[in-house]
PDB file of N, CA and C in Angstrom:
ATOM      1  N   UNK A   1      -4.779 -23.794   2.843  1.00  0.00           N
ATOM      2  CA  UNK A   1      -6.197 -24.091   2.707  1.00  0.00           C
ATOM      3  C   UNK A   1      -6.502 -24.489   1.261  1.00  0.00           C
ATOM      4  N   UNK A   2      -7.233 -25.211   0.684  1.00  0.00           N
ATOM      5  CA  UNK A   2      -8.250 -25.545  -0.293  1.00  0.00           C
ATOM      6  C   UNK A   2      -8.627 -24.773  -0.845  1.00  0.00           C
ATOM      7  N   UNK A   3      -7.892 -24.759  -2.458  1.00  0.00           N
ATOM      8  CA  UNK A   3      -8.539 -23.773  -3.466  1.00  0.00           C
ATOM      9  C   UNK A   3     -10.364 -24.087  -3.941  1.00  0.00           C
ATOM     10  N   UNK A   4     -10.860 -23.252  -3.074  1.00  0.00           N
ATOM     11  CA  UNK A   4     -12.476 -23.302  -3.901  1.00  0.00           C
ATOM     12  C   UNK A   4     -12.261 -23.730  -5.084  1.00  0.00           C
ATOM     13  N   UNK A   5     -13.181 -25.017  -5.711  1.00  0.00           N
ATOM     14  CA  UNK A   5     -13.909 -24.781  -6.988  1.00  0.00           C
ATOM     15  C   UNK A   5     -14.903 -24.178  -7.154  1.00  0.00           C
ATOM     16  N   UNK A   6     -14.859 -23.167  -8.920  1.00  0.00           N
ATOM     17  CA  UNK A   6     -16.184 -23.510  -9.509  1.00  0.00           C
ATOM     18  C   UNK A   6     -17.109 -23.926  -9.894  1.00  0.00           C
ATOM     19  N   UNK A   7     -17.841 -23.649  -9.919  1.00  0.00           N
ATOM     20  CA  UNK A   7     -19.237 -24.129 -10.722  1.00  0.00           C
ATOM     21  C   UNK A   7     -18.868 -24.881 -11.895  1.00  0.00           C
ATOM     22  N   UNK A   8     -18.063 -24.362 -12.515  1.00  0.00           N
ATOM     23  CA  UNK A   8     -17.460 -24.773 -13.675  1.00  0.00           C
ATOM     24  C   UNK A   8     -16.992 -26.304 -13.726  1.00  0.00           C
ATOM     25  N   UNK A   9     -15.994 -25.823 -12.638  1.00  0.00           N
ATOM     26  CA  UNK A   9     -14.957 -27.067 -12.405  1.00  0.00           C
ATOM     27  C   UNK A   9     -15.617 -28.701 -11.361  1.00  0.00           C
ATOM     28  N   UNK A  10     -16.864 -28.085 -10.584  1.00  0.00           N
ATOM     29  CA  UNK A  10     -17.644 -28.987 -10.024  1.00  0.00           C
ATOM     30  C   UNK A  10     -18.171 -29.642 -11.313  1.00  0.00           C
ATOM     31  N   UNK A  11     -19.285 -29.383 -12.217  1.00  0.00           N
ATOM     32  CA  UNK A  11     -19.694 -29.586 -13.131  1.00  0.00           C
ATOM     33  C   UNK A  11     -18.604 -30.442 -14.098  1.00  0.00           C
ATOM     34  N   UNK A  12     -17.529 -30.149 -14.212  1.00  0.00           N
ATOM     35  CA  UNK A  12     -16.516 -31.226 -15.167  1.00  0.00           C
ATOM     36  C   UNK A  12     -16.321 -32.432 -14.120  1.00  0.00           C
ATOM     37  N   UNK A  13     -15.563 -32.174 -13.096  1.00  0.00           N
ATOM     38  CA  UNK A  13     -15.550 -33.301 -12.671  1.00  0.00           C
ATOM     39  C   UNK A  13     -16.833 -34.269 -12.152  1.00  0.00           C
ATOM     40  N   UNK A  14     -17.929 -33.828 -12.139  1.00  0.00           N
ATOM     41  CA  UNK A  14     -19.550 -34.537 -11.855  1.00  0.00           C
ATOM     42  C   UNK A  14     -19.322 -35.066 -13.645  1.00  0.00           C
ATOM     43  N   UNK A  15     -19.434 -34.347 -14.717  1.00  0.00           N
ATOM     44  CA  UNK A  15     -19.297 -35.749 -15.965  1.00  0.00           C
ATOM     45  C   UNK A  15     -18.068 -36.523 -15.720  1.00  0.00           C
ATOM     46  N   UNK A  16     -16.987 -36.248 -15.673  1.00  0.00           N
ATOM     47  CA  UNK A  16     -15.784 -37.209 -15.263  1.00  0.00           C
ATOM     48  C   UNK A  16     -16.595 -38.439 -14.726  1.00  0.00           C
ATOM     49  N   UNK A  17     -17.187 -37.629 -13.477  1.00  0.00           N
ATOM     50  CA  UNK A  17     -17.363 -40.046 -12.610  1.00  0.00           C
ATOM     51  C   UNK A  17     -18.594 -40.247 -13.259  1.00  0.00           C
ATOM     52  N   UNK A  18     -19.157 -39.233 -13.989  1.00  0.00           N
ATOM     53  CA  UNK A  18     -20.377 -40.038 -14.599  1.00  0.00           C
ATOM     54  C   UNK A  18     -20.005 -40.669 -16.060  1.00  0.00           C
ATOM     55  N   UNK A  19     -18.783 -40.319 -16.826  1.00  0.00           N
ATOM     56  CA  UNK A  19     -18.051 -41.206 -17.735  1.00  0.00           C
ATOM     57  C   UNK A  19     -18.037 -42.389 -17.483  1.00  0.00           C
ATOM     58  N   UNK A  20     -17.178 -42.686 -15.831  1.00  0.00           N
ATOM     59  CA  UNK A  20     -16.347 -43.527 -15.487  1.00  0.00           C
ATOM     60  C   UNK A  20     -17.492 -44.435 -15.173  1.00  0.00           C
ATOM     61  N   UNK A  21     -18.516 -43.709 -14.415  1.00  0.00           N
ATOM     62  CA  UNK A  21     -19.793 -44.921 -14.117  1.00  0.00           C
ATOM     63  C   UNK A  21     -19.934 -45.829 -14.903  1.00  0.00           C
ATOM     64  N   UNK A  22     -20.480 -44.547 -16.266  1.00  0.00           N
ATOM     65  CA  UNK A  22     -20.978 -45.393 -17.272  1.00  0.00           C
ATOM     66  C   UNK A  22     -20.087 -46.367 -17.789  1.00  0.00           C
ATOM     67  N   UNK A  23     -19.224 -46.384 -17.714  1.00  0.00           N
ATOM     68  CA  UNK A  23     -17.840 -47.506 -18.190  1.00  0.00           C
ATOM     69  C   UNK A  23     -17.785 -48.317 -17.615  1.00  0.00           C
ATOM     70  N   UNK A  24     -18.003 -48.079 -15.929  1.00  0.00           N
ATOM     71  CA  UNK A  24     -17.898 -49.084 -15.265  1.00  0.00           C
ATOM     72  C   UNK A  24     -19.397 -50.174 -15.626  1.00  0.00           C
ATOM     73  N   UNK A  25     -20.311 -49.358 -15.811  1.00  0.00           N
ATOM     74  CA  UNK A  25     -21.897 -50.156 -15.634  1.00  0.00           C
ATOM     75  C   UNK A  25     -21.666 -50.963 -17.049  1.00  0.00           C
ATOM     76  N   UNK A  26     -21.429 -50.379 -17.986  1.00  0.00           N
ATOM     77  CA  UNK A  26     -20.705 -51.319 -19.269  1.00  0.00           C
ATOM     78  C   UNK A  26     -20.189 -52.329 -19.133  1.00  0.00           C
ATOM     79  N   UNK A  27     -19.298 -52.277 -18.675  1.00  0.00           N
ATOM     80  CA  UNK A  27     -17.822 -53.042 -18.197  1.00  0.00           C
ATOM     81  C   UNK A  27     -18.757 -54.691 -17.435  1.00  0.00           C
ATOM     82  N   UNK A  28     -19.599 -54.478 -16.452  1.00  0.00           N
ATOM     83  CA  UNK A  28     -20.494 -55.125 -15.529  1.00  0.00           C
ATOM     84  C   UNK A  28     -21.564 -55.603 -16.468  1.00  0.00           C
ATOM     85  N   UNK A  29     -22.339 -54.596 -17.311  1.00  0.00           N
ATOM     86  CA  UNK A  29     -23.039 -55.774 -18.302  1.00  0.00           C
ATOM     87  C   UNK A  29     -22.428 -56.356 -19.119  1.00  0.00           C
ATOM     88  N   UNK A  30     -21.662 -56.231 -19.920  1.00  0.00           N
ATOM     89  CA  UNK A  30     -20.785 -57.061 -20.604  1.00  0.00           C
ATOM     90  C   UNK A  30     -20.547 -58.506 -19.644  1.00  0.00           C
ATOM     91  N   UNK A  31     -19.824 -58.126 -18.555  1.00  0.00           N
ATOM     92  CA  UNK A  31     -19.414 -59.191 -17.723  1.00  0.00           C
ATOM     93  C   UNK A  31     -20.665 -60.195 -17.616  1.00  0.00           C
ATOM     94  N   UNK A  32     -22.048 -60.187 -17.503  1.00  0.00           N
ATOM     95  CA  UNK A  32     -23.197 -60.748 -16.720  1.00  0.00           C
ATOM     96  C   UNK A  32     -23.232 -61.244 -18.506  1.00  0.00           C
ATOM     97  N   UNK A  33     -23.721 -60.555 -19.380  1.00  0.00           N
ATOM     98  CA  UNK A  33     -24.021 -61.167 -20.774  1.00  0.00           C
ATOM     99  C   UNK A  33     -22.877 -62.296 -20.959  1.00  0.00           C
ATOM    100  N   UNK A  34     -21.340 -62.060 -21.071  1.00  0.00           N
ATOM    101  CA  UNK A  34     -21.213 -62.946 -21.603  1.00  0.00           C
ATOM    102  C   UNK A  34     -21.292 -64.446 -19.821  1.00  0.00           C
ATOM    103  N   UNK A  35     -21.412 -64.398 -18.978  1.00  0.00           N
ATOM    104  CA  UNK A  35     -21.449 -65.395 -18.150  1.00  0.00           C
ATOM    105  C   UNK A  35     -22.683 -65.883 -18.590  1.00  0.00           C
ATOM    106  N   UNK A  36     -24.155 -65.755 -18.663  1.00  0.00           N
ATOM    107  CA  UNK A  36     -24.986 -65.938 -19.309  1.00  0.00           C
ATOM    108  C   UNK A  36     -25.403 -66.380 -20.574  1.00  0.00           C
ATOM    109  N   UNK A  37     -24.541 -66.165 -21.350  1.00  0.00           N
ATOM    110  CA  UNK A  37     -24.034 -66.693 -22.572  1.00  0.00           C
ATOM    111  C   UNK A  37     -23.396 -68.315 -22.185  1.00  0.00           C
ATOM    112  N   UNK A  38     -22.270 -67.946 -21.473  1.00  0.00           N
ATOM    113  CA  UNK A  38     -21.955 -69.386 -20.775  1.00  0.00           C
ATOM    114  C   UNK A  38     -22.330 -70.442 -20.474  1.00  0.00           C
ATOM    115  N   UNK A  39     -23.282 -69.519 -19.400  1.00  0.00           N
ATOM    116  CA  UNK A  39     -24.412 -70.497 -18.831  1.00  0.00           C
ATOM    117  C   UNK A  39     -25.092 -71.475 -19.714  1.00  0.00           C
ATOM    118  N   UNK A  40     -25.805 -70.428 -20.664  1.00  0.00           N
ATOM    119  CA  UNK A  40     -26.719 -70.523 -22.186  1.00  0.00           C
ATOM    120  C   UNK A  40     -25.669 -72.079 -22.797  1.00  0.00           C
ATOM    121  N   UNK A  41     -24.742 -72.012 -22.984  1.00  0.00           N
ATOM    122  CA  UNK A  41     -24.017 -72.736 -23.571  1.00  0.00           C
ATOM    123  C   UNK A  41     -23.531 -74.378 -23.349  1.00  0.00           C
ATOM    124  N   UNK A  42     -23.300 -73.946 -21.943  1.00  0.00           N
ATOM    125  CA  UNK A  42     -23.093 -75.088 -20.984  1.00  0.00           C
ATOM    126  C   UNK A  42     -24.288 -75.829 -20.641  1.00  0.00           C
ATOM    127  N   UNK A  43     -25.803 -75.391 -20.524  1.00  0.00           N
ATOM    128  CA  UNK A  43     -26.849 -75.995 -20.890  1.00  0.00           C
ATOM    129  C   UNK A  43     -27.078 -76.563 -21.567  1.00  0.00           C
ATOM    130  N   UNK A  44     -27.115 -75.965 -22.755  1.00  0.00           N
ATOM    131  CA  UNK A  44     -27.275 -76.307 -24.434  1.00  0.00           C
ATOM    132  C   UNK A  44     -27.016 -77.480 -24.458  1.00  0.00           C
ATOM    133  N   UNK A  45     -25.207 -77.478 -24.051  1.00  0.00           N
ATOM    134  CA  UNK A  45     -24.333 -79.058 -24.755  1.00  0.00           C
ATOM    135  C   UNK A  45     -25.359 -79.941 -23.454  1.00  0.00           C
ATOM    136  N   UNK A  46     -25.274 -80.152 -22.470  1.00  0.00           N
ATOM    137  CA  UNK A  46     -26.017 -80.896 -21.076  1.00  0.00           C
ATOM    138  C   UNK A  46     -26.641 -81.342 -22.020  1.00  0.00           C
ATOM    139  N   UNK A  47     -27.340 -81.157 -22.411  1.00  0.00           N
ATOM    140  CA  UNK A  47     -29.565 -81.002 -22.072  1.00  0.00           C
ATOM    141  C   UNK A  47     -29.240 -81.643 -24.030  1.00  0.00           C
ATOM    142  N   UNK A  48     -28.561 -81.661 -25.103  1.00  0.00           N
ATOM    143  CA  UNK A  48     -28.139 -82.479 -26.307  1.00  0.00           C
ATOM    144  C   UNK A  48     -27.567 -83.876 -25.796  1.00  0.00           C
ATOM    145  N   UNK A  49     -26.482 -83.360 -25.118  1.00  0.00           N
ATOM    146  CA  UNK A  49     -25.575 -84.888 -24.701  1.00  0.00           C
ATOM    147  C   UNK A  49     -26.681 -85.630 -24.162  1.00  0.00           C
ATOM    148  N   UNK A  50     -27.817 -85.236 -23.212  1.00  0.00           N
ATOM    149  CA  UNK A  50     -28.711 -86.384 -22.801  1.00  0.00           C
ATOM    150  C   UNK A  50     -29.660 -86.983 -23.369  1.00  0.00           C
ATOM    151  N   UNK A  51     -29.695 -86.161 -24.525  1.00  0.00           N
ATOM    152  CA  UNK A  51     -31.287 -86.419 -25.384  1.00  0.00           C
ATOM    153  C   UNK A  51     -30.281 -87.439 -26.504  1.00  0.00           C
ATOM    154  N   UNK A  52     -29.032 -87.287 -27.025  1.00  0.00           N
ATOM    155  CA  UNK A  52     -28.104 -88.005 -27.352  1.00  0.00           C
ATOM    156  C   UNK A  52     -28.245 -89.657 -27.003  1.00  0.00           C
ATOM    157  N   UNK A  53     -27.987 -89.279 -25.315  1.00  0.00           N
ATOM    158  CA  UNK A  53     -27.725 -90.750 -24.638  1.00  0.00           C
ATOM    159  C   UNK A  53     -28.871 -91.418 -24.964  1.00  0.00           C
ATOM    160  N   UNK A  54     -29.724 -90.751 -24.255  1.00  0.00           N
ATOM    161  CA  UNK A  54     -31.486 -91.266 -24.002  1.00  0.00           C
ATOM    162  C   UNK A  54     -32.162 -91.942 -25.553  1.00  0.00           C
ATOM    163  N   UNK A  55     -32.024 -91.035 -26.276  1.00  0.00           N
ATOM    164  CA  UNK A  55     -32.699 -91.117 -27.228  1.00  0.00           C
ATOM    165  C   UNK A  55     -32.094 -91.817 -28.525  1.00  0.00           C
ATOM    166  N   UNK A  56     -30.835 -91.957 -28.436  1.00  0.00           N
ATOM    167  CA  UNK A  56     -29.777 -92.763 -28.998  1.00  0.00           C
ATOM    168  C   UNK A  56     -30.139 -92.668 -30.152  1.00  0.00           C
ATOM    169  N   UNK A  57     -29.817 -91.071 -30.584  1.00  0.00           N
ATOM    170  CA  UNK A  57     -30.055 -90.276 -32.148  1.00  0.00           C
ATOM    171  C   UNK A  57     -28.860 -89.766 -32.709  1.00  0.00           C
ATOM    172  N   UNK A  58     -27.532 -90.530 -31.895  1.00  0.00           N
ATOM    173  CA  UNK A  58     -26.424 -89.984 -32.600  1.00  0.00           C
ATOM    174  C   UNK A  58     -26.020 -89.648 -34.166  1.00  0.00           C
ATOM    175  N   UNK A  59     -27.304 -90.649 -34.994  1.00  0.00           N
ATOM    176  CA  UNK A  59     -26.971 -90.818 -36.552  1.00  0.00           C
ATOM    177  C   UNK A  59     -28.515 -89.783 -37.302  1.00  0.00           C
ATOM    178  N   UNK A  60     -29.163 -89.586 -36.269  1.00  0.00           N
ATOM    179  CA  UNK A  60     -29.912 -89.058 -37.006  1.00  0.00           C
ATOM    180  C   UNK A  60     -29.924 -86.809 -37.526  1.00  0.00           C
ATOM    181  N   UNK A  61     -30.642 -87.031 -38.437  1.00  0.00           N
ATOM    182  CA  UNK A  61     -29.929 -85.909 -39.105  1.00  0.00           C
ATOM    183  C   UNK A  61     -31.143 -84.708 -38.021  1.00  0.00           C
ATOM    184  N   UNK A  62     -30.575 -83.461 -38.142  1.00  0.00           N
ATOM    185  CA  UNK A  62     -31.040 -82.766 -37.135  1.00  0.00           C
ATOM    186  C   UNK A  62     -32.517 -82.490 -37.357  1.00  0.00           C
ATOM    187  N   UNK A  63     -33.267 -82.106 -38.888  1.00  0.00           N
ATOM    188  CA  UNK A  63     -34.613 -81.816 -39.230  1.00  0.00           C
ATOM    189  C   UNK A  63     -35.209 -83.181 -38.884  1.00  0.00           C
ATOM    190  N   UNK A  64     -34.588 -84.632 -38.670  1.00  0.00           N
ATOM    191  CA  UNK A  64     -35.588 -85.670 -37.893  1.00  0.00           C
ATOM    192  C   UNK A  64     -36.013 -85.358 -36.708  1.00  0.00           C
ATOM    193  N   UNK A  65     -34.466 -85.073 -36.216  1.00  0.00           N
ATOM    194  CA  UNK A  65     -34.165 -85.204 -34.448  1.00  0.00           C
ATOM    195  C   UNK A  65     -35.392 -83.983 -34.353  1.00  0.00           C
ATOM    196  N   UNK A  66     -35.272 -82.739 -34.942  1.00  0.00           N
ATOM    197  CA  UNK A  66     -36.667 -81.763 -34.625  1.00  0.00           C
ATOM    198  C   UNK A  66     -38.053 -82.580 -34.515  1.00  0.00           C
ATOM    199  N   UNK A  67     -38.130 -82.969 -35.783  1.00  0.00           N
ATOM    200  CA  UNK A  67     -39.654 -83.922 -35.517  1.00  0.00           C
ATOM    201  C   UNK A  67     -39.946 -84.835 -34.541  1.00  0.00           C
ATOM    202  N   UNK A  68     -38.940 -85.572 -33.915  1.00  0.00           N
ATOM    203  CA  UNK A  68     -38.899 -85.991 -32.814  1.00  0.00           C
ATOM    204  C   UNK A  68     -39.153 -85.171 -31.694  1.00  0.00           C
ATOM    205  N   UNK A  69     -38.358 -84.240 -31.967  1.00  0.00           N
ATOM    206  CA  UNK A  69     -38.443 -83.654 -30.430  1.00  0.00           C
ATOM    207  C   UNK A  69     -40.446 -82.886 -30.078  1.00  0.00           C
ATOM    208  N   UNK A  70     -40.456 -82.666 -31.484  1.00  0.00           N
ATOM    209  CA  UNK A  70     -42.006 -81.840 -31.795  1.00  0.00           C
ATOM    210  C   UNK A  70     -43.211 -82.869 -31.191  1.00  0.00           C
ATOM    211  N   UNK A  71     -42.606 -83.802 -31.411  1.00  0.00           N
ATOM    212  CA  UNK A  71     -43.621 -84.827 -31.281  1.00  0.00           C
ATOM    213  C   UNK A  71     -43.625 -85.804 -29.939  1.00  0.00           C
ATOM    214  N   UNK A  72     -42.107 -85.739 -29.617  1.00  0.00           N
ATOM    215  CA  UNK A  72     -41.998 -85.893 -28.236  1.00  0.00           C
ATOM    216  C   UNK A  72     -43.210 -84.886 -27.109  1.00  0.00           C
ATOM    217  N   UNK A  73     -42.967 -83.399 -27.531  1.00  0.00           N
ATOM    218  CA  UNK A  73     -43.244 -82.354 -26.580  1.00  0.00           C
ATOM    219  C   UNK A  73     -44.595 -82.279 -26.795  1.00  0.00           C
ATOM    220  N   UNK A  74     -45.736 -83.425 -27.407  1.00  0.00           N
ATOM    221  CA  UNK A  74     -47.090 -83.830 -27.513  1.00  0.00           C
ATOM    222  C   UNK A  74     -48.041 -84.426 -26.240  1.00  0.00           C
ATOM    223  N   UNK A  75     -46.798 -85.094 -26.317  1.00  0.00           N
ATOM    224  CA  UNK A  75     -47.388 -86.612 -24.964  1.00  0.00           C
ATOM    225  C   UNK A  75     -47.188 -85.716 -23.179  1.00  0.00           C
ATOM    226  N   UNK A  76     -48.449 -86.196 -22.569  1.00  0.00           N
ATOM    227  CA  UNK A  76     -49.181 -85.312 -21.513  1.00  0.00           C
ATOM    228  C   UNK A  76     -48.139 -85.158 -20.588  1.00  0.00           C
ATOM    229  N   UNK A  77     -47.100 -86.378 -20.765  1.00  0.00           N
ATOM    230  CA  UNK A  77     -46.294 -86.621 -18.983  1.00  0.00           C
ATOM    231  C   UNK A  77     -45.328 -85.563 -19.420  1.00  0.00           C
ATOM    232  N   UNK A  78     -44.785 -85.416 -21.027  1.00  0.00           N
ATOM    233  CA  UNK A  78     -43.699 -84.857 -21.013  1.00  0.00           C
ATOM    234  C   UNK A  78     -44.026 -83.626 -20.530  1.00  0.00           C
ATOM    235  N   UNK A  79     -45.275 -82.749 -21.662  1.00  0.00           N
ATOM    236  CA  UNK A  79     -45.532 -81.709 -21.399  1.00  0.00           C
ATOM    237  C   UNK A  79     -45.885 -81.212 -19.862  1.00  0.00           C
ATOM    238  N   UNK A  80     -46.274 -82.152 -18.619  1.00  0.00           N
ATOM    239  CA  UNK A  80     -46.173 -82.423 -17.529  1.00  0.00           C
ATOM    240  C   UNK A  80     -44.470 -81.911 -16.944  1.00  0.00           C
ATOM    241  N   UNK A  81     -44.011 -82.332 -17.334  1.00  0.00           N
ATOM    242  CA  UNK A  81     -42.381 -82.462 -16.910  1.00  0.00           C
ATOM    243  C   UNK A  81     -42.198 -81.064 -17.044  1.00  0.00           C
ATOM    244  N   UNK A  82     -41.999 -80.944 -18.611  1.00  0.00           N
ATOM    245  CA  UNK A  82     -41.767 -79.653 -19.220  1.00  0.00           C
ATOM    246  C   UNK A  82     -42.277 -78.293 -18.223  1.00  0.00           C
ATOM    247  N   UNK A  83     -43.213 -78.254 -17.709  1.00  0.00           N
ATOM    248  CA  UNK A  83     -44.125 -77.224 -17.161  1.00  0.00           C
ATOM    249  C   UNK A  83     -43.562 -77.427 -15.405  1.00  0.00           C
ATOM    250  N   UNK A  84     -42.515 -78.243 -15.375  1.00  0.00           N
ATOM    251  CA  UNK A  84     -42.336 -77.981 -13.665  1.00  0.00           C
ATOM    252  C   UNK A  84     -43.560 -78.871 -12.430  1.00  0.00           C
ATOM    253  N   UNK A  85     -44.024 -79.564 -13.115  1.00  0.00           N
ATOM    254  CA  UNK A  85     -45.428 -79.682 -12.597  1.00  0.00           C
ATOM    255  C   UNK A  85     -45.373 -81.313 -11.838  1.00  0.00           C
ATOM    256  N   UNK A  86     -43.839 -81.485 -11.777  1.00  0.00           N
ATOM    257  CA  UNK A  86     -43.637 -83.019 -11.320  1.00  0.00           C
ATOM    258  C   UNK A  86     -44.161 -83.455  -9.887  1.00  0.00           C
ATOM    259  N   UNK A  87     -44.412 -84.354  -9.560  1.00  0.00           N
ATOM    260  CA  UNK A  87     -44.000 -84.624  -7.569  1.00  0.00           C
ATOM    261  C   UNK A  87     -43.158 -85.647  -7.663  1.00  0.00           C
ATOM    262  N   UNK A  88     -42.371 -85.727  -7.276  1.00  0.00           N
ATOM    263  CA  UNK A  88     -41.059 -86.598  -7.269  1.00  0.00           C
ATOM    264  C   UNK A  88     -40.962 -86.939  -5.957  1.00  0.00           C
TER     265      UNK A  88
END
């Protein structure tokens, strides 16, 4: 038969899987941050390379390309766009 535990010994092994949880729940945000990060990243370059193509600012220095973009994000259709607000 099955040596009874204690109180004692219930209690150690209840922090044991609550270690391991927490390691595991770690382990899982880590995982989601850096895919998200990824994501973050793989956007980034997209959404440059097109404003690149489009806007054919390969030579210009980045504090222009800002004023551009500032001044782009003025005009009604963009800010239209910007906001999801298309009918296509």
């Amino acid at each position: 038969m099955a040596e009874r535990k204690t109180p004692e010994q219930k209690l150690e092994e209840l922090e044991k899987k609550m270690e391991q949880l927490k390691a595991q729940k770690k382990a899982i945000q880590a995982k989601q941050s850096k895919l998200e990060r990824a994501q973050r990243t793989r956007r980034l370059i997209e959404n440059g390379a097109l404003a690149e193509k489009y806007l054919r600012c390969e030579k210009v220095e980045p504090a222009d390309f800002e004023k551009l973009l500032q001044k782009l994000v003025t005009i009604d259709t963009v800010k239209t766009i910007i906001k999801g607000n298309v009918n296509e």
